[in-house]
C-alpha atoms as a PDB file:
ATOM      1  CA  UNK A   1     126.854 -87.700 -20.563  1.00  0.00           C
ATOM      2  CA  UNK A   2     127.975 -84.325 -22.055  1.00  0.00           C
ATOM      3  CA  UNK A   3     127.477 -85.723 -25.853  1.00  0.00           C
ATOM      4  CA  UNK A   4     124.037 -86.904 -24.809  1.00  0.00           C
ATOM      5  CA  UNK A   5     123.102 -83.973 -23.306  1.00  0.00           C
ATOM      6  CA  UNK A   6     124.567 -81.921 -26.704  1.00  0.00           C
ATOM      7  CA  UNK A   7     122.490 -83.982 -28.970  1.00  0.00           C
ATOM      8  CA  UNK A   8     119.584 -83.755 -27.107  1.00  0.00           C
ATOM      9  CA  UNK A   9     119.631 -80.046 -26.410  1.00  0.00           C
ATOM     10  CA  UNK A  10     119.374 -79.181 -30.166  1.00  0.00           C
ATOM     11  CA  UNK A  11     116.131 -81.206 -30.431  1.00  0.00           C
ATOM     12  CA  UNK A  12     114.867 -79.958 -27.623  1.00  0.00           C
ATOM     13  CA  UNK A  13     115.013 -76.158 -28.789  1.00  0.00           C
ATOM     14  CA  UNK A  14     114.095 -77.421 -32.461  1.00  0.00           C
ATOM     15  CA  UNK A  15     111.124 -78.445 -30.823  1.00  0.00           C
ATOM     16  CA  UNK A  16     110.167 -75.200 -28.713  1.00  0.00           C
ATOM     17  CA  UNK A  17     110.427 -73.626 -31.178  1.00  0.00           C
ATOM     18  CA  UNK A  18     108.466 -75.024 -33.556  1.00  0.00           C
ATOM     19  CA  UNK A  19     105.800 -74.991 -31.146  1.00  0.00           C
ATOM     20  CA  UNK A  20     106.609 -70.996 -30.593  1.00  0.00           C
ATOM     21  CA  UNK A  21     106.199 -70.559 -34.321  1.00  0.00           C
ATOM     22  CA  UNK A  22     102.762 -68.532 -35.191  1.00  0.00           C
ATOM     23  CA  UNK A  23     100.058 -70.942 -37.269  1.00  0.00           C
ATOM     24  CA  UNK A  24     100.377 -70.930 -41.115  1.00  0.00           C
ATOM     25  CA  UNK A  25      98.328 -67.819 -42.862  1.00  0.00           C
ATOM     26  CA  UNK A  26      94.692 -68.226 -42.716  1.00  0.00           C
ATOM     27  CA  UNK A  27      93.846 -68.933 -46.530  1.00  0.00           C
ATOM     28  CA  UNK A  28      91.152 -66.541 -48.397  1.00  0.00           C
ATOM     29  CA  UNK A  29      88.317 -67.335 -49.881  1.00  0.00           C
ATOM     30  CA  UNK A  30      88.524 -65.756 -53.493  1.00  0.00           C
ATOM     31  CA  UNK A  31      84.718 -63.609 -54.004  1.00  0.00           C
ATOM     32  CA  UNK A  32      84.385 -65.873 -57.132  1.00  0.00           C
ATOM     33  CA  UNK A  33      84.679 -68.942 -55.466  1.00  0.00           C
ATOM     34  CA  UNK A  34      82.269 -67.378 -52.835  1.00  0.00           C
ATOM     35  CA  UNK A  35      79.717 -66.242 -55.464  1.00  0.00           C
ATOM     36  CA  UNK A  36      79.001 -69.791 -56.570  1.00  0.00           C
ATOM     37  CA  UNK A  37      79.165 -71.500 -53.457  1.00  0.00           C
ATOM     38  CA  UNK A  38      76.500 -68.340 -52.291  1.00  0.00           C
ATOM     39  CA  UNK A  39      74.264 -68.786 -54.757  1.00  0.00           C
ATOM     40  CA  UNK A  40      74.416 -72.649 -54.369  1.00  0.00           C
ATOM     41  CA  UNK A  41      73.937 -72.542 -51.076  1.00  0.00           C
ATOM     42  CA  UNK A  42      71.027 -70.156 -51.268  1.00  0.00           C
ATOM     43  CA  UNK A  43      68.940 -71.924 -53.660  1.00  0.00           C
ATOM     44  CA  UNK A  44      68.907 -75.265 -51.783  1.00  0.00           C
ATOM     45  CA  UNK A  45      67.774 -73.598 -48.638  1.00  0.00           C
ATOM     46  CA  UNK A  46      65.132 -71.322 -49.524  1.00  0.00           C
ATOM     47  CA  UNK A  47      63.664 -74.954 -50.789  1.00  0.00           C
ATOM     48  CA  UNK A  48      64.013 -76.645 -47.747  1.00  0.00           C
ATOM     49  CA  UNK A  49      62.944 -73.613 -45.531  1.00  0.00           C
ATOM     50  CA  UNK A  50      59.496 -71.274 -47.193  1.00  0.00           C
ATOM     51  CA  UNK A  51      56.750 -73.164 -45.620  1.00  0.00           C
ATOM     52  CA  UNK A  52      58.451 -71.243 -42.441  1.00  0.00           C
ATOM     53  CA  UNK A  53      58.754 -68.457 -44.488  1.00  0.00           C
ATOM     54  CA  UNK A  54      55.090 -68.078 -45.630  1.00  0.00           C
ATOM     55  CA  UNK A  55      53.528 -68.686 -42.077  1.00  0.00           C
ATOM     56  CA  UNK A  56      55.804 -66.442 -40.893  1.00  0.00           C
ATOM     57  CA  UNK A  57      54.493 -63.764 -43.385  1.00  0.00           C
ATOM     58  CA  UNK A  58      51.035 -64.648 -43.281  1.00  0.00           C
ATOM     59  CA  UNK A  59      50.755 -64.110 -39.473  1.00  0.00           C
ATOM     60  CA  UNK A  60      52.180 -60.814 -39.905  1.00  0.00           C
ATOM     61  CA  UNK A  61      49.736 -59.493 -42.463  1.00  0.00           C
ATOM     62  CA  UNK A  62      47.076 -60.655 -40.318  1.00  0.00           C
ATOM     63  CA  UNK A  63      47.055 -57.230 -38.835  1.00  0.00           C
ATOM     64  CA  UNK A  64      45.343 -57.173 -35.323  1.00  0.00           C
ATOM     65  CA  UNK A  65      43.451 -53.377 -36.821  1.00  0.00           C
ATOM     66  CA  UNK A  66      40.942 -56.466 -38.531  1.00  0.00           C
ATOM     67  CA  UNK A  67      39.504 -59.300 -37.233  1.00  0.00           C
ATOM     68  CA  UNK A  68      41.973 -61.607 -37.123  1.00  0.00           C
ATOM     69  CA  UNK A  69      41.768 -64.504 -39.425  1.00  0.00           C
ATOM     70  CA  UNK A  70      44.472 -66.875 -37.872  1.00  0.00           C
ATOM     71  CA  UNK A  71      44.755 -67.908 -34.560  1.00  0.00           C
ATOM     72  CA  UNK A  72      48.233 -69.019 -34.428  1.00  0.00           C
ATOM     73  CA  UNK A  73      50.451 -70.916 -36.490  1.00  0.00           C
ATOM     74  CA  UNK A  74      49.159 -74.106 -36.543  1.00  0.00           C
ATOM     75  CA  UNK A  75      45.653 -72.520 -37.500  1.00  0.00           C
ATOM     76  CA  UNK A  76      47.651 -70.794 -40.189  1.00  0.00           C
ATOM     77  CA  UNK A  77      49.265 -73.643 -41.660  1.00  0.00           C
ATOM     78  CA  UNK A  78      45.551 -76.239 -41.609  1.00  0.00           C
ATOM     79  CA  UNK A  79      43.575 -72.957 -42.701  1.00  0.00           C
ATOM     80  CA  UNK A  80      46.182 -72.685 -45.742  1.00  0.00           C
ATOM     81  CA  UNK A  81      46.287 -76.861 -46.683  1.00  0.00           C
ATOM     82  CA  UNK A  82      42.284 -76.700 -45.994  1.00  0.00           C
ATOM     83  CA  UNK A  83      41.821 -73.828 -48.637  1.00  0.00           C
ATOM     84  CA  UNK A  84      44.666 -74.681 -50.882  1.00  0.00           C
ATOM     85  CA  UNK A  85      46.630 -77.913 -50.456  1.00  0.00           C
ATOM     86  CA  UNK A  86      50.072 -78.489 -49.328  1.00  0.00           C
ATOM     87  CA  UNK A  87      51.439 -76.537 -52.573  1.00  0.00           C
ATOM     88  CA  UNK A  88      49.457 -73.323 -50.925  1.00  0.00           C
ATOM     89  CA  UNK A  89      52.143 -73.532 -48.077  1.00  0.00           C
ATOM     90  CA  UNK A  90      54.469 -72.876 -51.240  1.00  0.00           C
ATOM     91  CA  UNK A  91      52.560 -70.504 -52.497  1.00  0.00           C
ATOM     92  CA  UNK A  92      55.371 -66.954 -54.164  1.00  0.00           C
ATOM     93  CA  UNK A  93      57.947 -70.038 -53.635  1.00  0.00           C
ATOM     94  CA  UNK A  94      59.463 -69.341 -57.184  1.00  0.00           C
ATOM     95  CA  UNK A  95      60.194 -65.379 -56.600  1.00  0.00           C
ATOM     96  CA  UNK A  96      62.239 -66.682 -53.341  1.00  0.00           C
ATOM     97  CA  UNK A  97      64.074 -69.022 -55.564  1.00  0.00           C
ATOM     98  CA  UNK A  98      64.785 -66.291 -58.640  1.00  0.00           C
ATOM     99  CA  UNK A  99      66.287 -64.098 -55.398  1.00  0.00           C
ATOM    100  CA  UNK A 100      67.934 -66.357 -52.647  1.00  0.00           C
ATOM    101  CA  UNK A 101      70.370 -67.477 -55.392  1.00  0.00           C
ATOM    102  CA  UNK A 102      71.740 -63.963 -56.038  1.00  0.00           C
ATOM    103  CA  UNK A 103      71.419 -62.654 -52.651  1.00  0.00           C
ATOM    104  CA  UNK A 104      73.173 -65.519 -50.699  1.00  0.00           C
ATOM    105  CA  UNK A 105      75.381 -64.917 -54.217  1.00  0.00           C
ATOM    106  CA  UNK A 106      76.061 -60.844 -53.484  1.00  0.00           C
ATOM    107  CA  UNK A 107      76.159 -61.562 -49.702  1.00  0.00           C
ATOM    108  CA  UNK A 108      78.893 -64.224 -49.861  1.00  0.00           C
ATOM    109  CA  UNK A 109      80.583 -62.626 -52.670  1.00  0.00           C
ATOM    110  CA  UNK A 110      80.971 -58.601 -50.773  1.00  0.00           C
ATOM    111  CA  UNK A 111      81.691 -60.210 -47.103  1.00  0.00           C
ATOM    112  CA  UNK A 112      84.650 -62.196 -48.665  1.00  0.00           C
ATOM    113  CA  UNK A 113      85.750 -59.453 -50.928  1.00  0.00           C
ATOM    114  CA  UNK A 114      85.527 -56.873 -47.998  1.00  0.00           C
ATOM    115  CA  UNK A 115      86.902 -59.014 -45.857  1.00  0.00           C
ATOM    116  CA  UNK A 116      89.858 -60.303 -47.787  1.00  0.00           C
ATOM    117  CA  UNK A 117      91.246 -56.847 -47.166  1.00  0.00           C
ATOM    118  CA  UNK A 118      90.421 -56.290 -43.735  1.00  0.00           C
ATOM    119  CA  UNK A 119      92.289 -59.412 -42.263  1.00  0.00           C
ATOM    120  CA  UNK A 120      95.534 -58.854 -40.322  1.00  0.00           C
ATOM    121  CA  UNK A 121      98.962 -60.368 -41.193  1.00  0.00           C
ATOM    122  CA  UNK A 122      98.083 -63.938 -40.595  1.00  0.00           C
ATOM    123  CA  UNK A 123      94.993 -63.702 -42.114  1.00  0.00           C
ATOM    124  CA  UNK A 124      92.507 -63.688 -39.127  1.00  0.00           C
ATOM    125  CA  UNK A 125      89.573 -61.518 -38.702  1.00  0.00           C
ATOM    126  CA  UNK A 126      88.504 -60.055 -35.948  1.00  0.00           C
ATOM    127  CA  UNK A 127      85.059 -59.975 -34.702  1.00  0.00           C
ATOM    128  CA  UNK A 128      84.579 -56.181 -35.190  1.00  0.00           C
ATOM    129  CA  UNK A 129      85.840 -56.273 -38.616  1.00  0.00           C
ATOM    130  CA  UNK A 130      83.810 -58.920 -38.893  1.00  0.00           C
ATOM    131  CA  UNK A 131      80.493 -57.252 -38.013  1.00  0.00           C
ATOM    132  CA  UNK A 132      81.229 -54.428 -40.313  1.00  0.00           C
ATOM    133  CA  UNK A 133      82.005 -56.762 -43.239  1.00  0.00           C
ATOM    134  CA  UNK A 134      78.748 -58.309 -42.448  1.00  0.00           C
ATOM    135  CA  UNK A 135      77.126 -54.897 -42.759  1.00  0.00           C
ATOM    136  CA  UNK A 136      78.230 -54.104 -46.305  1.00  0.00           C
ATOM    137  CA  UNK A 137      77.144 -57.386 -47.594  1.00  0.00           C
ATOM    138  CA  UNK A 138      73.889 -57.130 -45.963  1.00  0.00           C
ATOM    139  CA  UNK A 139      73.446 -53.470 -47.466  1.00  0.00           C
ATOM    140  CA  UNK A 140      74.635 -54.332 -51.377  1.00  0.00           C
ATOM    141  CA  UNK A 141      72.146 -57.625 -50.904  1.00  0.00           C
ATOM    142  CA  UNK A 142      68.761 -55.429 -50.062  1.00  0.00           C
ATOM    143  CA  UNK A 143      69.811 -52.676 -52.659  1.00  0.00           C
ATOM    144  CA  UNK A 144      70.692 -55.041 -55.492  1.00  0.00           C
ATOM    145  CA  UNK A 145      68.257 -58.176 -55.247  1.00  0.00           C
ATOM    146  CA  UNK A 146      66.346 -58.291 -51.827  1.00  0.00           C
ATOM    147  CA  UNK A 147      64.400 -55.316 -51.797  1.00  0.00           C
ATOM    148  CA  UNK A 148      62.389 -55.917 -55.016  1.00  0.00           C
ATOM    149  CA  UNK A 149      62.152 -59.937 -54.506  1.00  0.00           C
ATOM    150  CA  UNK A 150      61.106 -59.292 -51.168  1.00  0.00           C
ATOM    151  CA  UNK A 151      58.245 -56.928 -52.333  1.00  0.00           C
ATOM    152  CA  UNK A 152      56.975 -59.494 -55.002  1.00  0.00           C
ATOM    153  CA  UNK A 153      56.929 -62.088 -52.262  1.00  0.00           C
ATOM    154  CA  UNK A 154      55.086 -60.202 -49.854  1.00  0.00           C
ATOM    155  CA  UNK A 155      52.891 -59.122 -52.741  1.00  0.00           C
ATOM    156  CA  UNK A 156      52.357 -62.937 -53.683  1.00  0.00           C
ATOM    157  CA  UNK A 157      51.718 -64.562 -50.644  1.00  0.00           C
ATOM    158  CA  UNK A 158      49.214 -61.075 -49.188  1.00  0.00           C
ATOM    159  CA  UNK A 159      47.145 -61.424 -52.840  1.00  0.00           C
ATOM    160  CA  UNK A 160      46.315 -64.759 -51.989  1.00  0.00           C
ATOM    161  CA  UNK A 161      44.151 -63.969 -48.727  1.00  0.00           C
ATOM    162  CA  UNK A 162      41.813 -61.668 -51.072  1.00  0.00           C
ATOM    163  CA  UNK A 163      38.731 -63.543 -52.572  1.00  0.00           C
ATOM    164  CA  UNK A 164      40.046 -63.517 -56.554  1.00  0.00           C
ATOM    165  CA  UNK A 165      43.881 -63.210 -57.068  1.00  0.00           C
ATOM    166  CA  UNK A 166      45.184 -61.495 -59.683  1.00  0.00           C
ATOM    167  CA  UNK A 167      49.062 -63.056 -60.005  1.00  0.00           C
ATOM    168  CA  UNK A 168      49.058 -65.958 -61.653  1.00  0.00           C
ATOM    169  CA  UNK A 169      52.701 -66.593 -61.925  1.00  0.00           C
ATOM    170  CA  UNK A 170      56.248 -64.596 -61.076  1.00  0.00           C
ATOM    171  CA  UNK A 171      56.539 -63.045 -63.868  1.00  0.00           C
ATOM    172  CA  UNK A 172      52.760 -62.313 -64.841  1.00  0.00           C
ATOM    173  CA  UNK A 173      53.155 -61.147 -60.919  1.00  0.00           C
ATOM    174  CA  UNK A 174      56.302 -58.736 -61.727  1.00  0.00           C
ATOM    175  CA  UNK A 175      55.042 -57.416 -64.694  1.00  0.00           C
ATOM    176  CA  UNK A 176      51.798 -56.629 -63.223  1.00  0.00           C
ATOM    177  CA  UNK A 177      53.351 -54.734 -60.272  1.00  0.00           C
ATOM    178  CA  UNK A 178      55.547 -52.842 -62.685  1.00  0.00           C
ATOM    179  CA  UNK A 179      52.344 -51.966 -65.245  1.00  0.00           C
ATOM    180  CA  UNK A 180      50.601 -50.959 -62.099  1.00  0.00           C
ATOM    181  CA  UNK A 181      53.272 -48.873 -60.077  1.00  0.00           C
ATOM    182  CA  UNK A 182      56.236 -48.279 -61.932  1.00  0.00           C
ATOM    183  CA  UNK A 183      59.774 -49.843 -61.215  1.00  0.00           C
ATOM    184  CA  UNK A 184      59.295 -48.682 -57.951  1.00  0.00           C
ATOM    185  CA  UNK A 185      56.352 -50.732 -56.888  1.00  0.00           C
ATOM    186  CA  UNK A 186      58.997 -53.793 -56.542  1.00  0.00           C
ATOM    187  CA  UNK A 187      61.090 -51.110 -54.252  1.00  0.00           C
ATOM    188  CA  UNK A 188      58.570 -50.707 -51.293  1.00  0.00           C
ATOM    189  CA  UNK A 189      60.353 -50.734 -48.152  1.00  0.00           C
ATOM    190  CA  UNK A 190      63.701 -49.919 -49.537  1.00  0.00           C
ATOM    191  CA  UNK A 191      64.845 -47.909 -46.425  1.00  0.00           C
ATOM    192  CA  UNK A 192      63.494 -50.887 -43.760  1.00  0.00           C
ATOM    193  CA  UNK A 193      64.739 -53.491 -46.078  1.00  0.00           C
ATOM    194  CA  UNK A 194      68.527 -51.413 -45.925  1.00  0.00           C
ATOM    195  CA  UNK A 195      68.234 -51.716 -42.264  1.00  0.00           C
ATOM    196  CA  UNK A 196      67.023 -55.009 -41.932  1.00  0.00           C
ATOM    197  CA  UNK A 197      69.544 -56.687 -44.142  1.00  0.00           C
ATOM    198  CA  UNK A 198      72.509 -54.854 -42.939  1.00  0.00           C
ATOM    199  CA  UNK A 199      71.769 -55.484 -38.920  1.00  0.00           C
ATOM    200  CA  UNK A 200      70.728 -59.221 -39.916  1.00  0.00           C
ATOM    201  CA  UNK A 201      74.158 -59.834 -41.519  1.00  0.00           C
ATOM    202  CA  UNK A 202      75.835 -57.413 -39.370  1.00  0.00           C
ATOM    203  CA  UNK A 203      75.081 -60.108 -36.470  1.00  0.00           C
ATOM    204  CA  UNK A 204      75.381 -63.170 -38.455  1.00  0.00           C
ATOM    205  CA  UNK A 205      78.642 -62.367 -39.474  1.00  0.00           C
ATOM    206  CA  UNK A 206      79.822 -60.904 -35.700  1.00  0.00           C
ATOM    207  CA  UNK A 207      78.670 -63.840 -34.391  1.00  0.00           C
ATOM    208  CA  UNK A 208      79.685 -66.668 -36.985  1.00  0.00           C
ATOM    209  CA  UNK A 209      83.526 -64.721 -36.774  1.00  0.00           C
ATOM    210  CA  UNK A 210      83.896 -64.999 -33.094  1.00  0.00           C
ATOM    211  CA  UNK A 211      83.288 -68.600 -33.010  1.00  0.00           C
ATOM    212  CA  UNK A 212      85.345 -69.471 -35.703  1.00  0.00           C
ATOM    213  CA  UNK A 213      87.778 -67.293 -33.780  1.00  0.00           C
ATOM    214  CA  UNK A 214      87.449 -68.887 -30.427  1.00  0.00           C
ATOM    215  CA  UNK A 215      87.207 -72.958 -31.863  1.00  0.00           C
ATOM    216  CA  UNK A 216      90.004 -72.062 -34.158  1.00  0.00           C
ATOM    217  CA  UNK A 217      92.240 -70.668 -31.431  1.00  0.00           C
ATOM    218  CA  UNK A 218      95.684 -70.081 -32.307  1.00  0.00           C
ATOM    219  CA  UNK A 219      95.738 -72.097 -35.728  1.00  0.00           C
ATOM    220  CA  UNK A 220      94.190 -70.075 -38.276  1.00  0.00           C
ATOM    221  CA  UNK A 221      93.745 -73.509 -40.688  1.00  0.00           C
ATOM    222  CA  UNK A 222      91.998 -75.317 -37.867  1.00  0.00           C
ATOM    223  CA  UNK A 223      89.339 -77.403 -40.020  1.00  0.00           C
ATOM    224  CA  UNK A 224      85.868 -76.732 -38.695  1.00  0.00           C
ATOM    225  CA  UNK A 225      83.639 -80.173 -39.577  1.00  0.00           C
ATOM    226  CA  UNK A 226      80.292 -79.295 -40.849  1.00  0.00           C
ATOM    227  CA  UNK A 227      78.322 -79.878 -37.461  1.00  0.00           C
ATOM    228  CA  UNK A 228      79.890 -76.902 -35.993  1.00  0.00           C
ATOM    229  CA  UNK A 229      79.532 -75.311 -38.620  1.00  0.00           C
ATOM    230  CA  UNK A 230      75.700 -75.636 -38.949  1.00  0.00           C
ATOM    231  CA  UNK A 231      75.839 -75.199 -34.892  1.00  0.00           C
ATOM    232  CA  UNK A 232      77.066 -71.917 -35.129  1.00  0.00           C
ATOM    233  CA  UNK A 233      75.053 -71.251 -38.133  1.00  0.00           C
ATOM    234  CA  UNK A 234      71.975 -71.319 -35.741  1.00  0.00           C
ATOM    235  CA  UNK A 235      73.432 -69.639 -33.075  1.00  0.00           C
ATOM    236  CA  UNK A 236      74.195 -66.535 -35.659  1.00  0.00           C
ATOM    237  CA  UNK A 237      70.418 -67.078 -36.937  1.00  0.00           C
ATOM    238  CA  UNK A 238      68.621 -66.902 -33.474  1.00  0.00           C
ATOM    239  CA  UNK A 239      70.893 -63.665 -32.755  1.00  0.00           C
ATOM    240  CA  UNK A 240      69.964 -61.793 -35.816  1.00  0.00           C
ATOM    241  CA  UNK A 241      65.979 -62.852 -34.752  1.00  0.00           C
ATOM    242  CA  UNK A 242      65.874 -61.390 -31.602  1.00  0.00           C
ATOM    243  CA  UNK A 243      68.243 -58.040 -32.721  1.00  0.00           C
ATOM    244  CA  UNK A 244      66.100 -56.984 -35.312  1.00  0.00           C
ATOM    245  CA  UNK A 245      62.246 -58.916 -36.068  1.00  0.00           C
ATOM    246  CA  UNK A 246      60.731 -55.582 -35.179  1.00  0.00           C
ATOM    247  CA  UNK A 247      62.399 -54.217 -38.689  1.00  0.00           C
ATOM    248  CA  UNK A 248      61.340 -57.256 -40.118  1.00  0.00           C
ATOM    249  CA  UNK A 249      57.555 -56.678 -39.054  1.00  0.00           C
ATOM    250  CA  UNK A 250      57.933 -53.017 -40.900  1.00  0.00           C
ATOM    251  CA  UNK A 251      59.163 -54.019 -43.732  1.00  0.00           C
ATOM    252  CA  UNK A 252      57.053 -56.775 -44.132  1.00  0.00           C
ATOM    253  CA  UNK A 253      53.948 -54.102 -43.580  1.00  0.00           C
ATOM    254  CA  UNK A 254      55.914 -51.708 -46.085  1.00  0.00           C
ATOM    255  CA  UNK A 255      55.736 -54.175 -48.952  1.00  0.00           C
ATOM    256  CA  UNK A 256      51.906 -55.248 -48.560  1.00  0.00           C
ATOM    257  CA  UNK A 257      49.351 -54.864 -50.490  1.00  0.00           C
ATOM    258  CA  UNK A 258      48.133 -52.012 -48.089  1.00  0.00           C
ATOM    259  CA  UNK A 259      51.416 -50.653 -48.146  1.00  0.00           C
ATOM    260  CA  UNK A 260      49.885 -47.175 -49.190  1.00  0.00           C
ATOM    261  CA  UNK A 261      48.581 -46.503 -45.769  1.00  0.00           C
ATOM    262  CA  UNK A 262      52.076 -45.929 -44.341  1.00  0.00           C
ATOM    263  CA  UNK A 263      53.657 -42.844 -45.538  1.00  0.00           C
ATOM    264  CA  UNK A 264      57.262 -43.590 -44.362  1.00  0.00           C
ATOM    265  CA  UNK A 265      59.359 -46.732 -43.085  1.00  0.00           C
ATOM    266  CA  UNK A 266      58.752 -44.363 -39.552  1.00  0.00           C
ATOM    267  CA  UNK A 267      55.167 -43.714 -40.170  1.00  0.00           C
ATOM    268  CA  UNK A 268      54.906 -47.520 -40.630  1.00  0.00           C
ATOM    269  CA  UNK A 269      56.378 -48.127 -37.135  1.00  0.00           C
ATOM    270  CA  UNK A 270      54.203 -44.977 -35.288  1.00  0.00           C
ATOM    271  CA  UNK A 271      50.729 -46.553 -36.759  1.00  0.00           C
ATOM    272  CA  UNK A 272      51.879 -50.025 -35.511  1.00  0.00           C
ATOM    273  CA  UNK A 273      52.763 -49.062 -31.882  1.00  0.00           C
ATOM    274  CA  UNK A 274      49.782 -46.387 -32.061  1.00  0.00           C
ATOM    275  CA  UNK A 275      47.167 -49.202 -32.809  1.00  0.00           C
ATOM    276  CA  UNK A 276      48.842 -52.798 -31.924  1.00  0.00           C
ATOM    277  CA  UNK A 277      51.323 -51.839 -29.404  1.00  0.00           C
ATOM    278  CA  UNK A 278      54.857 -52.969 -28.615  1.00  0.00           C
ATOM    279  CA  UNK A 279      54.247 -56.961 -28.791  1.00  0.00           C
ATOM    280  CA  UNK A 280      52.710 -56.416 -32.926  1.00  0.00           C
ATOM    281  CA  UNK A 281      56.574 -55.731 -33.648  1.00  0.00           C
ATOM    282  CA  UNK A 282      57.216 -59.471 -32.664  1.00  0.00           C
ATOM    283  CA  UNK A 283      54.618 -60.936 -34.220  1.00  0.00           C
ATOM    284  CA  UNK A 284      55.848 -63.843 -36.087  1.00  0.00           C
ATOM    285  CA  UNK A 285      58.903 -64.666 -34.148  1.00  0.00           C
ATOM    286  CA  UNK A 286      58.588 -68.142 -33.201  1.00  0.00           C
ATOM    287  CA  UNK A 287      58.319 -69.214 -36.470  1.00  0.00           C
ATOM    288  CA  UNK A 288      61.007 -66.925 -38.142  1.00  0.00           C
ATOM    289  CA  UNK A 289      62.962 -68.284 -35.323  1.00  0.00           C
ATOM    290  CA  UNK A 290      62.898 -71.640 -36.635  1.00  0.00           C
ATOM    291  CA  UNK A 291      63.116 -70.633 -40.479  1.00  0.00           C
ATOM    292  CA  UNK A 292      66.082 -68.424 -39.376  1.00  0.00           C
ATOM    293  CA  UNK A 293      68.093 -70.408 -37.189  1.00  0.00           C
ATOM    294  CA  UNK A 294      67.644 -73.598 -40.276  1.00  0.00           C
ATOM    295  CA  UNK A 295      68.374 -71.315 -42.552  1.00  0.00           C
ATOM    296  CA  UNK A 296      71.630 -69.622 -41.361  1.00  0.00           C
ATOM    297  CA  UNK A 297      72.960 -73.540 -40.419  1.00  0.00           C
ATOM    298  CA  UNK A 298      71.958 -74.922 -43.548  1.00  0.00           C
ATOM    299  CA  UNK A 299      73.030 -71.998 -45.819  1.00  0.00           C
ATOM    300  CA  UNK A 300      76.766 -72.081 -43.826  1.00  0.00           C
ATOM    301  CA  UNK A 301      77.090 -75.733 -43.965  1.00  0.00           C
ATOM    302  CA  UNK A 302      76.684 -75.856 -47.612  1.00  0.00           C
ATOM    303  CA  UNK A 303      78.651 -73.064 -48.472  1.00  0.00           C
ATOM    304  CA  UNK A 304      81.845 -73.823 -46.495  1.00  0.00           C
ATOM    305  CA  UNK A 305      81.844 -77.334 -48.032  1.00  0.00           C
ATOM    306  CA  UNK A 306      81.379 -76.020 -51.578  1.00  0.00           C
ATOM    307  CA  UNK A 307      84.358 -73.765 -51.275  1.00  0.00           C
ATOM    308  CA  UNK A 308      86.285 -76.669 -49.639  1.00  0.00           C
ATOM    309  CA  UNK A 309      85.341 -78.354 -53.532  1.00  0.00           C
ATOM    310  CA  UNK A 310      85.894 -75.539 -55.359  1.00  0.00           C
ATOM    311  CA  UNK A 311      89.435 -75.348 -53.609  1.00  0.00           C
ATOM    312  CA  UNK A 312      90.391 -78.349 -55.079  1.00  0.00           C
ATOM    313  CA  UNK A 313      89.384 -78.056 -58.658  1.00  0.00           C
ATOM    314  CA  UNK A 314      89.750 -74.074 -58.666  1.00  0.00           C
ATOM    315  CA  UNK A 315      93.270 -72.412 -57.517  1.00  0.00           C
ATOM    316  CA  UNK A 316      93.331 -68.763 -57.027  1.00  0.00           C
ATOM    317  CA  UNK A 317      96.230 -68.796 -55.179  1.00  0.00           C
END
């Protein structure tokens, strides 16, 4: 009974404490690996996602200070396939393109960077680390690609409500805007764009980091299947909506056509309380809601399972 009892009692420890033993290290993502899988990821969304995207825009441009030309978004969308076809609901669709590749590029590319270094001994990061990661990848992304694509967009889809447009094309569009207003006609908004960005992926990020924290649990390499991913994807999307549409109303406004009627990013959001009240700042929500919330899913869904390829035919380690 005593021998039994010997051989068994080494197993039994063996196996407490294997189970005491703290989960592998959390592997990093290497910023290269994240650039491609970023700007893949980006590209195939924005294609999926801009009629959203323009309805969004036009119903926000349809300032209440005029008669109002839409009446909601259905209106929007048969006014705009009445006047112009389908293709009009795709209407600045190639400056999106030329930009969501870098940005989702730069975004990926800083948060992994930053992040890489603010992750604790096992490799985990924390929600609050997570948030600020998310903030300095939202912050290089306006300043280095979404500001001026943003301001060509706007610029695009606004020039098409006017009775002759003048763009005929992104780059006869960009060119234009430059001959017109310097360099810094494509960097209208700059200051609400900054803010925008930074709080959007600020949230994202906060959000997507605590529930990869709380599935994951105690096992850092706990595989998260694409469903869950996408789930929390819109979850992180429908956050970011609600924290900050009213800086996405200003710098929509700020990047107009009529952008020269706002002195300031804060003069921009005086004149819209001043003549259109509190609700104007959430005008368009419902449908950035469902841009955003597909968006954020589909862009996190395809990233995470290019990295998982690039893993295999790319070692950093």
């Amino acid at each position: 009974m005593q021998d039994r009892g010997t051989f068994i009692s080494p197993f039994l420890r063996q196996r407490c404490l294997a189970a005491a033993a703290p989960a592998g290290k959390a592997k990093l993502t290497h910023p290269g690996k994240a650039i491609l899988a970023g700007g893949l990821a980006g590209g195939i969304e924005i294609c999926i996602t801009f009629p959203t995207e323009y309805v969004k825009t036009q119903l926000q441009l349809d300032e209440k200070a005029n008669p109002p030309k839409y009446r909601g978004i259905g209106d929007c969308v048969k006014q705009t396939v009445q006047g112009h076809g389908v293709k009009g609901l795709y209407r600045g669709l190639s400056s999106l393109v030329y930009g969501s590749i870098p940005k989702s590029a730069v975004r990926f590319g800083v948060f992994e960077f930053l992040s890489n270094r603010a992750r604790d001994e096992s490799g985990r990061l924390d929600s609050t680390k997570g948030l600020l990661c998310g903030l300095g990848a939202g912050v290089m992304e306006a300043v280095l690609v979404v500001c001026p694509m943003e301001t060509v967009k706007v610029k695009f889809i606004h020039d098409q409500t006017s009775a002759n447009p003048k763009y005929k094309g992104f780059f006869h569009g960009v060119r234009e805007i430059i001959r017109a207003q310097g360099i810094k006609g494509t960097y209208q908004g700059l200051t609400a764009t900054v803010l925008k960005q930074g709080s959007n992926q600020a949230i994202r990020f906060y959000v997507m980091t605590s529930l990869k924290n709380w599935y994951k649990g105690d096992d850092n390499n706990k595989a998260i299947n694409p469903l869950m991913t996408g789930v929390f994807g819109a979850i992180a999307g429908a956050a970011s909506v609600f924290g900050n549409t009213p800086l996405d109303v200003i710098k929509t406004r700020m990047q107009g056509l009529e952008a020269h009627k706002y002195k300031s990013t804060l003069d921009c959001a005086l004149k819209i309380m001043k003549y259109e009240g509190l609700a104007a700042f959430y005008k368009g929500t419902v449908p950035r809601l469902g841009r955003v919330c597909l968006d954020v899913a589909i862009v996190f869904i395809i990233y995470e399972e290019v990295v998982k390829v690039l893993n295999t035919v790319w070692k950093t380690d």
